[in-house]
N, C-alpha and C. Protein backbone atom coordinates (compact mmCIF):
# COMPACT_ATOMS: atom_id res chain seq x y z
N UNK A 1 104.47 122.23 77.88
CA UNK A 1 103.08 122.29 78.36
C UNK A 1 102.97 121.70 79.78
N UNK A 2 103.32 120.92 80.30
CA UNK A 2 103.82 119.76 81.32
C UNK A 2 104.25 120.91 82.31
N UNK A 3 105.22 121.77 81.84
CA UNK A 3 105.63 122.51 82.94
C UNK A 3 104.69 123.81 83.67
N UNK A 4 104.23 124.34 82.62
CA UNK A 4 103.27 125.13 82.59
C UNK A 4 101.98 124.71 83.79
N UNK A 5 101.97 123.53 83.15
CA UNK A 5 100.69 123.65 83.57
C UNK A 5 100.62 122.95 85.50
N UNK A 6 102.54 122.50 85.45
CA UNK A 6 103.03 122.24 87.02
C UNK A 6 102.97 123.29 87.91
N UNK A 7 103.16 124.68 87.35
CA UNK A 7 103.51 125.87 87.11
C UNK A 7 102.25 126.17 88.09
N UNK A 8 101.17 126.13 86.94
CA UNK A 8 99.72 126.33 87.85
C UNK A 8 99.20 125.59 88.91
N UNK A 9 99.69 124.22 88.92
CA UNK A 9 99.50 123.58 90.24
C UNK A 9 99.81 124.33 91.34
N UNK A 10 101.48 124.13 90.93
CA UNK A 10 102.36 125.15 92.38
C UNK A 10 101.12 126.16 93.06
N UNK A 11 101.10 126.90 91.86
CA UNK A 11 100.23 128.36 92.12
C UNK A 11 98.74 128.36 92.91
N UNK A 12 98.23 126.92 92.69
CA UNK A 12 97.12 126.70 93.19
C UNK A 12 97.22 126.40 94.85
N UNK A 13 98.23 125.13 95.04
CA UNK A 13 98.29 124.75 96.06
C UNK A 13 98.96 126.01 97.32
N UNK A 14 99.22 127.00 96.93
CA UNK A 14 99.61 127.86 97.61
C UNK A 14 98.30 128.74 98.15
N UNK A 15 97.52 128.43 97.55
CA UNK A 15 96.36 129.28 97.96
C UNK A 15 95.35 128.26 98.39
N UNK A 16 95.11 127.27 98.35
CA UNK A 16 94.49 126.27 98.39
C UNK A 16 94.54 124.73 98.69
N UNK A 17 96.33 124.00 98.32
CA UNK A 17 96.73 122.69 98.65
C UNK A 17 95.63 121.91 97.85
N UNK A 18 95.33 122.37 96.92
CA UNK A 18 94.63 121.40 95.49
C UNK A 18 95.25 121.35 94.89
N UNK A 19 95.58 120.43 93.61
CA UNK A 19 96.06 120.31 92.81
C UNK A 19 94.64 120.18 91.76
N UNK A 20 95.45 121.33 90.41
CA UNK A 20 94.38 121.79 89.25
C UNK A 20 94.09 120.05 88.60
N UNK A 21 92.83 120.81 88.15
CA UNK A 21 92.54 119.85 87.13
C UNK A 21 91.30 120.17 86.25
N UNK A 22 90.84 119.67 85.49
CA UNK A 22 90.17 120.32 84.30
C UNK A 22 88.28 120.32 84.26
N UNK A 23 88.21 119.27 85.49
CA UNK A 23 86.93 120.26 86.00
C UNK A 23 86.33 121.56 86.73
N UNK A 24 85.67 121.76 86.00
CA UNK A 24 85.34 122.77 87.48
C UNK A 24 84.93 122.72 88.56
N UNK A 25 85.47 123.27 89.67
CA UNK A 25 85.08 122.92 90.87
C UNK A 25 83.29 122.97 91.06
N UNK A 26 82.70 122.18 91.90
CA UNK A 26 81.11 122.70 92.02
C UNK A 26 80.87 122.10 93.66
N UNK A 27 80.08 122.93 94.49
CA UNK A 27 79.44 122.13 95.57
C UNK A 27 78.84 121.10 95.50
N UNK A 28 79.21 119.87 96.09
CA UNK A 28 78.44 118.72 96.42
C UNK A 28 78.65 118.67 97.46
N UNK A 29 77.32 117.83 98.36
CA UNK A 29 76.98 116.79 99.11
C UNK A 29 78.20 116.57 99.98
N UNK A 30 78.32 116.54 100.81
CA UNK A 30 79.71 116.39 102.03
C UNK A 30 79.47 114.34 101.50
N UNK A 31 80.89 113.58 101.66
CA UNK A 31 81.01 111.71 101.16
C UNK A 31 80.50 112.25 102.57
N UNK A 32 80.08 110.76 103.21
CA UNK A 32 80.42 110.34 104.49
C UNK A 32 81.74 109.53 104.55
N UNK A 33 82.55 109.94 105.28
CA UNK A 33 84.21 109.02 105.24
C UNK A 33 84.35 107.78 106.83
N UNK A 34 83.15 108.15 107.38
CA UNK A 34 83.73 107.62 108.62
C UNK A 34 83.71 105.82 108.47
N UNK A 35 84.05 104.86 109.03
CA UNK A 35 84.41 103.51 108.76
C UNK A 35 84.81 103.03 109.98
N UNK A 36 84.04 101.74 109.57
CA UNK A 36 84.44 101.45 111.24
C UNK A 36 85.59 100.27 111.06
N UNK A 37 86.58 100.62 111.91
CA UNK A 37 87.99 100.62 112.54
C UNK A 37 88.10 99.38 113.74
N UNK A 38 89.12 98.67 112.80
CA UNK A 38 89.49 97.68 113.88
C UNK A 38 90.90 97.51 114.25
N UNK A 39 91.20 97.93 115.95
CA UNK A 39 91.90 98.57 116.22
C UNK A 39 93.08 97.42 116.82
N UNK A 40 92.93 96.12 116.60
CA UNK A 40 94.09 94.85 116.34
C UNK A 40 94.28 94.30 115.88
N UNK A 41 95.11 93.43 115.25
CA UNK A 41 95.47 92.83 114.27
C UNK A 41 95.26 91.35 114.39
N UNK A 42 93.97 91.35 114.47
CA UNK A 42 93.71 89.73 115.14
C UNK A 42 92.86 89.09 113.58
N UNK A 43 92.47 90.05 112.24
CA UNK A 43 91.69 89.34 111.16
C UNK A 43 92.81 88.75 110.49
N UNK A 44 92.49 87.01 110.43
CA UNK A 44 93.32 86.42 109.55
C UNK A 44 92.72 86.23 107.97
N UNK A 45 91.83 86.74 107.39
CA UNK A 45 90.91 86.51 106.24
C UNK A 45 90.90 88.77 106.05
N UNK A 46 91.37 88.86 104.85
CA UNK A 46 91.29 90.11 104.72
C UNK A 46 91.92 90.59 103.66
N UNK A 47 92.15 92.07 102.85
CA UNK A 47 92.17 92.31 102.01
C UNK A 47 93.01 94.01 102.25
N UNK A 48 94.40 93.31 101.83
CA UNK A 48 95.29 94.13 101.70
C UNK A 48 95.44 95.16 100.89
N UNK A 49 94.88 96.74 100.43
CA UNK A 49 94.79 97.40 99.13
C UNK A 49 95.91 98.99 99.22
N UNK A 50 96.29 99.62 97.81
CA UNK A 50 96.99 100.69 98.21
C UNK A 50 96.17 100.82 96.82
N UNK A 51 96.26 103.02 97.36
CA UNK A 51 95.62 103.31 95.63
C UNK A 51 97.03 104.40 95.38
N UNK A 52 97.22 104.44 94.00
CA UNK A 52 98.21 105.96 93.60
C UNK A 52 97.28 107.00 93.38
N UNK A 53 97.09 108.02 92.93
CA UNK A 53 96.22 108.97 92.91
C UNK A 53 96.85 110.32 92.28
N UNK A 54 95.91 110.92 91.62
CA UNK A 54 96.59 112.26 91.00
C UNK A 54 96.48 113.38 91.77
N UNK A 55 96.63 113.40 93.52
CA UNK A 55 96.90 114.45 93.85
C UNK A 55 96.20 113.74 95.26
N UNK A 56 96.01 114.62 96.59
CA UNK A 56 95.89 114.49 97.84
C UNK A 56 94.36 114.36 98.14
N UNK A 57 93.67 115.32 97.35
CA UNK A 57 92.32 115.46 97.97
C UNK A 57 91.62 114.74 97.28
N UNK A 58 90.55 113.76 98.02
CA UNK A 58 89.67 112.75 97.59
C UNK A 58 88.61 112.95 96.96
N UNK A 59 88.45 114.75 96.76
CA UNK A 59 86.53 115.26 96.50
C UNK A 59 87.09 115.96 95.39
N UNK A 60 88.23 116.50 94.81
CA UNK A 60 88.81 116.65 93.94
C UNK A 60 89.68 116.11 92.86
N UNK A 61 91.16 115.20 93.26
CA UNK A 61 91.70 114.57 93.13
C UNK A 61 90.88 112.87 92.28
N UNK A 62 91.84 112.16 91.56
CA UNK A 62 91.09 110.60 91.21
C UNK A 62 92.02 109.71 91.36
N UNK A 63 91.79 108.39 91.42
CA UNK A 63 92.78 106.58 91.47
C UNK A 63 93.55 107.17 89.98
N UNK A 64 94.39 106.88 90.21
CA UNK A 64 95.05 105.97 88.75
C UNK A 64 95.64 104.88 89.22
N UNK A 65 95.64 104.08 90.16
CA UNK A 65 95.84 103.14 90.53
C UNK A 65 95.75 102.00 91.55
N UNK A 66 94.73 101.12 91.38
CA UNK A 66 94.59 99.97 92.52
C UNK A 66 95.25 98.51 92.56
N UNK A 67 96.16 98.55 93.26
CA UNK A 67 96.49 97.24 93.83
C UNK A 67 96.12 96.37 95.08
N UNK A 68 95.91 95.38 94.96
CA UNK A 68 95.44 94.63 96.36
C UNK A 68 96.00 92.96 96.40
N UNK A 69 95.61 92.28 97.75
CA UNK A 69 96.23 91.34 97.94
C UNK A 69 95.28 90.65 98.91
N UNK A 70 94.42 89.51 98.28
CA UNK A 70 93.77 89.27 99.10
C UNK A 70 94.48 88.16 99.91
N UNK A 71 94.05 87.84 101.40
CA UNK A 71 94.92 86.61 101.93
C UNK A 71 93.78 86.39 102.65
N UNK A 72 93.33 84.94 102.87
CA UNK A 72 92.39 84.04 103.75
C UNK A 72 93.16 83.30 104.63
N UNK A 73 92.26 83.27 105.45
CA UNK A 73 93.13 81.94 106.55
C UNK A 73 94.86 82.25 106.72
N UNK A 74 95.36 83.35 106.65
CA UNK A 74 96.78 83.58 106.62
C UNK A 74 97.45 83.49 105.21
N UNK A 75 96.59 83.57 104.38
CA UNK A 75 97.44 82.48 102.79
C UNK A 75 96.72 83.53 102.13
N UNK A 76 98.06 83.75 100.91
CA UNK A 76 97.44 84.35 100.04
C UNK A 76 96.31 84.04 98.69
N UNK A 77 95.55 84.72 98.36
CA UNK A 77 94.52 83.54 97.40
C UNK A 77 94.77 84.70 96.53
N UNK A 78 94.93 85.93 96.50
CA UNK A 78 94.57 86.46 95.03
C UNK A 78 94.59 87.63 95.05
N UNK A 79 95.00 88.35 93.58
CA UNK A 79 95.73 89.56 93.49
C UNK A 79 94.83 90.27 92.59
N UNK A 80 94.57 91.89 92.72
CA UNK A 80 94.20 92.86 92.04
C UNK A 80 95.26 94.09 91.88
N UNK A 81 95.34 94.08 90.30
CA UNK A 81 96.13 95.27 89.93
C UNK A 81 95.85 95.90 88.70
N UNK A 82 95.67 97.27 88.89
CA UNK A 82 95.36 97.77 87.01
C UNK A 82 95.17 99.17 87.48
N UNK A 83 95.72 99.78 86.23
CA UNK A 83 95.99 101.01 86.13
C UNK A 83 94.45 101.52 85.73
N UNK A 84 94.48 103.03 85.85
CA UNK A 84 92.78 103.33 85.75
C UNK A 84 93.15 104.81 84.93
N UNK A 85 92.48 105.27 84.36
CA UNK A 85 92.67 106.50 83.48
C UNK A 85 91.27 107.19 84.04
N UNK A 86 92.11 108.69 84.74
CA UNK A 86 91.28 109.59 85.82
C UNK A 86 90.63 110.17 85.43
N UNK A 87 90.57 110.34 84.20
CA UNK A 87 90.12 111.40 83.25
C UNK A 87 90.29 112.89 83.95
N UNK A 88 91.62 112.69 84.06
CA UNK A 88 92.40 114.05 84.98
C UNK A 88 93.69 114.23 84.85
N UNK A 89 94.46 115.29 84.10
CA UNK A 89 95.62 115.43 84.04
C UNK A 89 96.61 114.82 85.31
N UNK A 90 97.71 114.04 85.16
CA UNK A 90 98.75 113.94 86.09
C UNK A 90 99.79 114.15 85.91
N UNK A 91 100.19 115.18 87.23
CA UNK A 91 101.39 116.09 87.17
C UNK A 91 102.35 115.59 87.03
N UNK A 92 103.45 116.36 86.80
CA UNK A 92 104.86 115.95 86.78
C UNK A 92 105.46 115.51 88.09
N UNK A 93 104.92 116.35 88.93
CA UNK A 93 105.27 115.67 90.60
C UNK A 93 104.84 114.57 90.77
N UNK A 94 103.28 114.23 90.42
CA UNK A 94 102.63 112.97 90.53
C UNK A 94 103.46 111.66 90.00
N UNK A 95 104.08 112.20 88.68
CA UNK A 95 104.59 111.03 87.70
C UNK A 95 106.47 110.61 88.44
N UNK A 96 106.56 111.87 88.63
CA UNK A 96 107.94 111.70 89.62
C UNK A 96 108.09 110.70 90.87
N UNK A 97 106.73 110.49 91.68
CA UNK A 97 106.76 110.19 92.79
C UNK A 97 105.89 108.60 92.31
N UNK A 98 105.23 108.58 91.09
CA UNK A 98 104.32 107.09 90.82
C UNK A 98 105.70 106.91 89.67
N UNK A 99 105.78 107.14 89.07
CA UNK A 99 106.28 106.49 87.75
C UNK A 99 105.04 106.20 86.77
N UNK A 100 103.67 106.96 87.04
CA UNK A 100 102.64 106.89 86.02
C UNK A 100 102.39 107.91 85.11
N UNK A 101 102.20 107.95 83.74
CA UNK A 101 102.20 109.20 83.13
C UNK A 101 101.14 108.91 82.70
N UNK A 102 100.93 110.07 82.03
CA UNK A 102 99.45 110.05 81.45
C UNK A 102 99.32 109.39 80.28
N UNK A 103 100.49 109.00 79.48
CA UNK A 103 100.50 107.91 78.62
C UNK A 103 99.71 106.73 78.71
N UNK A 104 100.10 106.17 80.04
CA UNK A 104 100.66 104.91 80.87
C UNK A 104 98.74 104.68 80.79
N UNK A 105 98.18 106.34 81.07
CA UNK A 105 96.53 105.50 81.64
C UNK A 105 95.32 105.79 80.64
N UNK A 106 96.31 106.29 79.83
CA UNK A 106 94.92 106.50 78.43
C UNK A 106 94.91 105.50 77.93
N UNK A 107 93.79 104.90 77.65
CA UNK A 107 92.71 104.20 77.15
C UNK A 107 92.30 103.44 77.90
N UNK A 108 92.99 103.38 79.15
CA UNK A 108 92.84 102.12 80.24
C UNK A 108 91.47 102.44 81.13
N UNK A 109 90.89 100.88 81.19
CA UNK A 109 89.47 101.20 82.09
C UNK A 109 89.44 102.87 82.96
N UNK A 110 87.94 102.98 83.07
CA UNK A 110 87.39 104.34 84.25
C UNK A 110 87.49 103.77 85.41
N UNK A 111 87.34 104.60 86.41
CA UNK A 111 86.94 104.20 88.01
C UNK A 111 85.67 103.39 87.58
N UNK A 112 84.37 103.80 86.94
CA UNK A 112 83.39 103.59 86.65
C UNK A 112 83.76 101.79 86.51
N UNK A 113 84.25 101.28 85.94
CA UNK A 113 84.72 100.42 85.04
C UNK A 113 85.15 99.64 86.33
N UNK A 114 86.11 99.88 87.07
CA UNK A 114 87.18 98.76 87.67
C UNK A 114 86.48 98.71 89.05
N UNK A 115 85.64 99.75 89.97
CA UNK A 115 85.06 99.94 90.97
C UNK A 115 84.25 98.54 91.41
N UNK A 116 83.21 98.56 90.61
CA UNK A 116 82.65 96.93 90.56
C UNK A 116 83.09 95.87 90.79
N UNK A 117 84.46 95.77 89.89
CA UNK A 117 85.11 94.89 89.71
C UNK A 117 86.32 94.39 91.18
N UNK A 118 86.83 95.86 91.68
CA UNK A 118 87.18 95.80 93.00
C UNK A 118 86.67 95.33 93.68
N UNK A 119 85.26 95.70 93.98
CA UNK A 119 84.43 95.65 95.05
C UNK A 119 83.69 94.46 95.43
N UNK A 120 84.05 93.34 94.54
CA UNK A 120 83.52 92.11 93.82
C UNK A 120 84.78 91.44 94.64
N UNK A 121 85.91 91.71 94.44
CA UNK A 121 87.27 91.02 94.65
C UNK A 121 87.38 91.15 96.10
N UNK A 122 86.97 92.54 97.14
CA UNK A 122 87.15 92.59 98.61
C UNK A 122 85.94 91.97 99.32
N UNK A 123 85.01 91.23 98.32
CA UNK A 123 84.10 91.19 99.15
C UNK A 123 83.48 91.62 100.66
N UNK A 124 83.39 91.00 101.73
CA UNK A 124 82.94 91.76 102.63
C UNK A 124 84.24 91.77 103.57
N UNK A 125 85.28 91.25 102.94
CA UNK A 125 86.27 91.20 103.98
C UNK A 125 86.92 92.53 104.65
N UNK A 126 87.86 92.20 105.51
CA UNK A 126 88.38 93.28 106.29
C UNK A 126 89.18 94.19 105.60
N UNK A 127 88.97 95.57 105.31
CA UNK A 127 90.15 96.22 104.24
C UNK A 127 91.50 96.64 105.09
N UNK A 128 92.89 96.34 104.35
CA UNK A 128 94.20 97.21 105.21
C UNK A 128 94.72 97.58 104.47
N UNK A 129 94.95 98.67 105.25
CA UNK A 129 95.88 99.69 104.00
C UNK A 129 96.83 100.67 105.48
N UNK A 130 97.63 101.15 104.95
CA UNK A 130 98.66 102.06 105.68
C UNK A 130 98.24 102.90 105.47
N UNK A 131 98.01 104.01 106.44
CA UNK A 131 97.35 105.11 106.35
C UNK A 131 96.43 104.78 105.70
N UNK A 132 95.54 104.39 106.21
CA UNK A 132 93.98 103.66 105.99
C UNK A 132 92.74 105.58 105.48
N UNK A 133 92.88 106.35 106.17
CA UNK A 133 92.45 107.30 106.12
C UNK A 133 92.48 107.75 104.57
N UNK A 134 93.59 107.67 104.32
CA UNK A 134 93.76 108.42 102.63
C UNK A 134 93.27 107.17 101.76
N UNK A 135 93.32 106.57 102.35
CA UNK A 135 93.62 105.33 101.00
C UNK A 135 91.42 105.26 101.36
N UNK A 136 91.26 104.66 102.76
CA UNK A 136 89.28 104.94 102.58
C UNK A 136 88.65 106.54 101.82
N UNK A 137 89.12 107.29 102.38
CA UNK A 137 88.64 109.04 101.59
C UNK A 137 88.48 108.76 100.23
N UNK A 138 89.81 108.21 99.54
CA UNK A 138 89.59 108.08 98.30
C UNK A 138 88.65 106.78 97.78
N UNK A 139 88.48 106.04 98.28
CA UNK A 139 87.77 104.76 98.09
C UNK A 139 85.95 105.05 98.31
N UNK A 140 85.81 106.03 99.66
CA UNK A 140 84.63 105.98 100.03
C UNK A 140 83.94 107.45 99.57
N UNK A 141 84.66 108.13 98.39
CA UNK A 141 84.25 109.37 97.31
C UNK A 141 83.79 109.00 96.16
N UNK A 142 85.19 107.77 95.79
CA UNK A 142 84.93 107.29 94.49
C UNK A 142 83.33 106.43 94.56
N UNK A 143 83.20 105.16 95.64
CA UNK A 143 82.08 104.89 95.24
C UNK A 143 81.11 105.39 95.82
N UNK A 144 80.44 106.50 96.19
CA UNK A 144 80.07 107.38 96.52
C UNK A 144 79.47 108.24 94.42
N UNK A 145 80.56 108.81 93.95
CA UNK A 145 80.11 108.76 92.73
C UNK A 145 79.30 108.05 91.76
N UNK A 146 80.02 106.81 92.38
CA UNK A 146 79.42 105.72 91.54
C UNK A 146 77.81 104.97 91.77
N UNK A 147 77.57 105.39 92.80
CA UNK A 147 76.28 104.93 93.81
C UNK A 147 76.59 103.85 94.29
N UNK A 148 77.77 103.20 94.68
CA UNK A 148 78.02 102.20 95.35
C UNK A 148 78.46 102.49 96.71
N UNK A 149 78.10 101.07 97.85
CA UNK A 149 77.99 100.98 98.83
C UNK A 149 78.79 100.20 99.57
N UNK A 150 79.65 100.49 100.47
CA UNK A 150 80.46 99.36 100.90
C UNK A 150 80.60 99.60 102.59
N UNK A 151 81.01 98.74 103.20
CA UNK A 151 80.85 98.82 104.70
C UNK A 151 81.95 97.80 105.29
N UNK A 152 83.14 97.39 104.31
CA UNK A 152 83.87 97.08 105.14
C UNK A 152 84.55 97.48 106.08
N UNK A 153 84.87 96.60 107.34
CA UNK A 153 85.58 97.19 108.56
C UNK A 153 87.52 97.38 108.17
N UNK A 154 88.05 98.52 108.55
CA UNK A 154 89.51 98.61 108.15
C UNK A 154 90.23 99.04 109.40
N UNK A 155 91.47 98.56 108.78
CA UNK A 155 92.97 98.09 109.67
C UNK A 155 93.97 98.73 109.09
N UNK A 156 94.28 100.21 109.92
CA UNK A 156 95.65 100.49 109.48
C UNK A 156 96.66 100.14 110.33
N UNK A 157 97.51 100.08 109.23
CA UNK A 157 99.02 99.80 109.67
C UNK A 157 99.64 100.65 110.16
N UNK A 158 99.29 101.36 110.17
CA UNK A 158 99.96 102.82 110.42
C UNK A 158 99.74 102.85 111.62
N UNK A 159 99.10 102.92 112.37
CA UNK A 159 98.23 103.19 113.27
C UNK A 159 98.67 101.18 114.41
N UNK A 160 98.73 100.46 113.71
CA UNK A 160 99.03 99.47 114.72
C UNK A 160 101.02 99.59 115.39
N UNK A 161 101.05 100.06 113.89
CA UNK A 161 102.63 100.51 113.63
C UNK A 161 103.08 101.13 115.09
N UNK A 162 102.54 102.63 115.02
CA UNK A 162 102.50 103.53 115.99
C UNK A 162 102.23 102.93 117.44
N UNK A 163 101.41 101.83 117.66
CA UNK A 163 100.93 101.20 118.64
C UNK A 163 102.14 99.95 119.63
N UNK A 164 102.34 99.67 118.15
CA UNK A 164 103.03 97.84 118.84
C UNK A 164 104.41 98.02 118.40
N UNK A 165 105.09 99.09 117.52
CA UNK A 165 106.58 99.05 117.16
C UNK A 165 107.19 100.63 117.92
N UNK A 166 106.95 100.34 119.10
CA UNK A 166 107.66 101.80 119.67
C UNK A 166 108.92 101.63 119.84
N UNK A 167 110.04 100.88 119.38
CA UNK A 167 111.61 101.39 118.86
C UNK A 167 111.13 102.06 118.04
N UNK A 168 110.57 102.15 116.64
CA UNK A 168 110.55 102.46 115.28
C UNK A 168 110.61 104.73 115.69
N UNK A 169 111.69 104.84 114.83
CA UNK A 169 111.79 106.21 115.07
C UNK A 169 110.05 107.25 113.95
N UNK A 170 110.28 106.64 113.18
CA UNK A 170 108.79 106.43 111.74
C UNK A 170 108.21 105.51 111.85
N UNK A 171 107.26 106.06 110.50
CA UNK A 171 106.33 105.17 110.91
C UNK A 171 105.90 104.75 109.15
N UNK A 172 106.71 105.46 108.38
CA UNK A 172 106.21 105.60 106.78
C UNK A 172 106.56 103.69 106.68
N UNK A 173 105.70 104.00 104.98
CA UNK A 173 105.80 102.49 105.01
C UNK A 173 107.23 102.09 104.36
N UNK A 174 108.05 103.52 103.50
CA UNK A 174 109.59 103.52 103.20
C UNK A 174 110.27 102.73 104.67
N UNK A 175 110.40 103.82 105.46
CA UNK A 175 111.19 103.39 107.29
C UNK A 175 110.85 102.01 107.68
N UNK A 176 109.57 101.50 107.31
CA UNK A 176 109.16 100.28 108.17
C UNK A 176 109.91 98.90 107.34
N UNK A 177 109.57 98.81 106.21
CA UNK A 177 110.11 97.91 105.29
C UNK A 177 111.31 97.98 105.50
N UNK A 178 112.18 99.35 105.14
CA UNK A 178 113.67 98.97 105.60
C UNK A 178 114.13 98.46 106.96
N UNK A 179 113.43 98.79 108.05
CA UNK A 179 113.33 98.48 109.67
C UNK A 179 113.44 97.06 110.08
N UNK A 180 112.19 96.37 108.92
CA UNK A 180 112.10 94.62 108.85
C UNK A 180 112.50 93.94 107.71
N UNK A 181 113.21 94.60 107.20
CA UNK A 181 114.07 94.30 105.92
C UNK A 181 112.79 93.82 105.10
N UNK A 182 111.68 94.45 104.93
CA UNK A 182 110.67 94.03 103.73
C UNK A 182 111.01 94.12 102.48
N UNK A 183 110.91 93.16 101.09
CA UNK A 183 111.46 93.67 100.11
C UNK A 183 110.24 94.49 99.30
N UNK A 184 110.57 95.93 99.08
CA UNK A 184 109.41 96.92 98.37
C UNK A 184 110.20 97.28 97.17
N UNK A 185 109.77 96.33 96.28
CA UNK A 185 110.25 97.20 94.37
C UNK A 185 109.49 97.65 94.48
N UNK A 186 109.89 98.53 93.58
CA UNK A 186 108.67 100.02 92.79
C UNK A 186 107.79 100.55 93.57
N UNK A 187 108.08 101.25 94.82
CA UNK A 187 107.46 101.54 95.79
C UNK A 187 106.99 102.98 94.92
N UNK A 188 105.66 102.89 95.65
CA UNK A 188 104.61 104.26 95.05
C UNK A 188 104.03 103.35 93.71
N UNK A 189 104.06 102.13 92.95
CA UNK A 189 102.91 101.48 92.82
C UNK A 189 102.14 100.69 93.66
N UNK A 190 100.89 100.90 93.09
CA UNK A 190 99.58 100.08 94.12
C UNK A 190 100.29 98.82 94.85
N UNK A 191 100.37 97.84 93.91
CA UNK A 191 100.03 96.58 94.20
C UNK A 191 101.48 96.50 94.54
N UNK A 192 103.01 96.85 94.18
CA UNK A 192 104.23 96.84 95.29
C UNK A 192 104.34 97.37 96.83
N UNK A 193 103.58 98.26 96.92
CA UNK A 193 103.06 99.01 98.17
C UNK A 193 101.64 98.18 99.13
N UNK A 194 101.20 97.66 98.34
CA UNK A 194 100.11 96.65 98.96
C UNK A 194 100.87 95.28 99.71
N UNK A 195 101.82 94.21 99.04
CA UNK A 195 102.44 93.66 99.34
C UNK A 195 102.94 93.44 100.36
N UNK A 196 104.01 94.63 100.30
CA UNK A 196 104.55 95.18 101.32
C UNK A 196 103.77 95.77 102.81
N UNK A 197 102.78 96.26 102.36
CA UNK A 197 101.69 96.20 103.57
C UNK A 197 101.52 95.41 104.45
N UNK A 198 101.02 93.88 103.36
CA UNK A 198 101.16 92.76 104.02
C UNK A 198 101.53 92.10 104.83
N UNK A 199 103.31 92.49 104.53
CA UNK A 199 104.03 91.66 105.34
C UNK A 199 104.29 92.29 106.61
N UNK A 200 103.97 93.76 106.76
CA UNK A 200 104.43 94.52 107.57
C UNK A 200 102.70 93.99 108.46
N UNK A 201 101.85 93.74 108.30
CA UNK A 201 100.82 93.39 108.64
C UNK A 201 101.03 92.01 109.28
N UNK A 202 101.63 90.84 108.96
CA UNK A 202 102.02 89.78 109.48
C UNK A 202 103.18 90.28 110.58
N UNK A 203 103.65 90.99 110.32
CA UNK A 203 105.16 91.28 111.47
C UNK A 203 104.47 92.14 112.45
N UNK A 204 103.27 92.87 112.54
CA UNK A 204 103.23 93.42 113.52
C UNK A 204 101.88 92.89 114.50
N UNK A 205 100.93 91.46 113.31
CA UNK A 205 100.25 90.56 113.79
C UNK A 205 101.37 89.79 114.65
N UNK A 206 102.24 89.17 114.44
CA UNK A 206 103.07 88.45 115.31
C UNK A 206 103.41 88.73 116.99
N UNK A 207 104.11 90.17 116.51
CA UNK A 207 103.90 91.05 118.03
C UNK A 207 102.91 91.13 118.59
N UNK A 208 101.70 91.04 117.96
CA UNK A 208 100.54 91.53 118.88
C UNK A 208 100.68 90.17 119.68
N UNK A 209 100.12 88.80 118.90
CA UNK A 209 100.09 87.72 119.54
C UNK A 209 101.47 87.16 120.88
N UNK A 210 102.24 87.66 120.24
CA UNK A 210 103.45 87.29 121.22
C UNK A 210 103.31 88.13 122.04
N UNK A 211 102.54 89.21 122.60
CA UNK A 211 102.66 90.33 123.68
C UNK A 211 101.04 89.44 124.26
N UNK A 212 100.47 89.15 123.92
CA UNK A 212 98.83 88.83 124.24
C UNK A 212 98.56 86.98 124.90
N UNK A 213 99.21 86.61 123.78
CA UNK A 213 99.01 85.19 123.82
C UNK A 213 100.13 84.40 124.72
């Protein structure tokens, strides 16, 4: 069944670059995605997050997974991690590339459920994420569904990456970690991929200051 129904993915994304799933599609409302962007690495109080997801597109696609890392004053104070059940099939590619099956997220809290509870934990702080773009789309759809509101300012890494590490031939967060010898277990979960953010976030805060200061 698993294959079959990978089968129809393939088939979809060829005409489309969606990946199926068991709603039906319907017109809504365009999210608003735009966020305002802070373009150095000068916040020492902020909130490190990565999501996994059952597929690319944010208005289609859902989380099955949030990890985060909050750090104040340079120090870390506190961690968010938990698996989320999409109420959306996840593919075999998906499970290949997360190590999440659909086992893994049945019965486990909704977006509905953990959204709050996120959003409680980042308070108003600064959000970072690598490739900040995919990781807000999906963040600023989901609560968007939910009728929730958020307005934190975000910091990609990606993007400072590209800026302040011009040896770096890449820019993925695989290339960068190996580049600064970051240690990333279980890369493609949330909260191992958040981590790792982190530090790549302190190493390329360093440069900034040592080029500035």
């Amino acid at each position: 069944m698993d294959n079959f129904l990978d089968y129809l993915i393939k088939k979809s994304d060829i005409k489309n670059n969606e990946y199926f799933n068991y709603r039906k599609s319907a017109q809504r409302p365009a999210v608003k995605r735009s966020y305002n962007k802070i373009t150095e690495p000068e916040a020492e109080s902020y909130v490190v997050f990565d999501f996994e997801t059952t597929g690319m597109n944010a208005d289609l696609n859902r989380i099955i997974e949030i990890g985060a890392v909050k750090i104040v004053d340079g120090e870390t104070v506190g961690s968010f991690n938990s698996l989320i059940d999409p109420q959306q099939y996840i593919t075999n590619t998906i499970t290949g590339i997360t190590h999440i099956t659909n086992s893994m997220v049945k019965g486990k809290p909704t977006i509905g459920d953990i959204l709050p509870k996120f959003c409680s934990f980042i308070e108003g702080l600064p959000l970072v994420a690598h490739n900040a773009p995919f990781d807000m789309g999906f963040l600023l759809c989901s609560c968007a569904r939910e009728g929730i509101c958020i307005d934190n300012p975000v910091i990609d890494t990606l993007y400072l990456s590209r800026k302040y590490n011009k040896e770096c031939e890449k820019h993925s967060l695989a290339y960068l970690t190996d580049y600064f010898n970051i240690s990333l277990k279980n890369a493609h979960r949330a909260y191992f991929d958040a981590l790792a953010t982190s530090k790549l976030y302190k190493i390329i805060q360093q440069k900034y200051y040592s080029l500035n200061y």
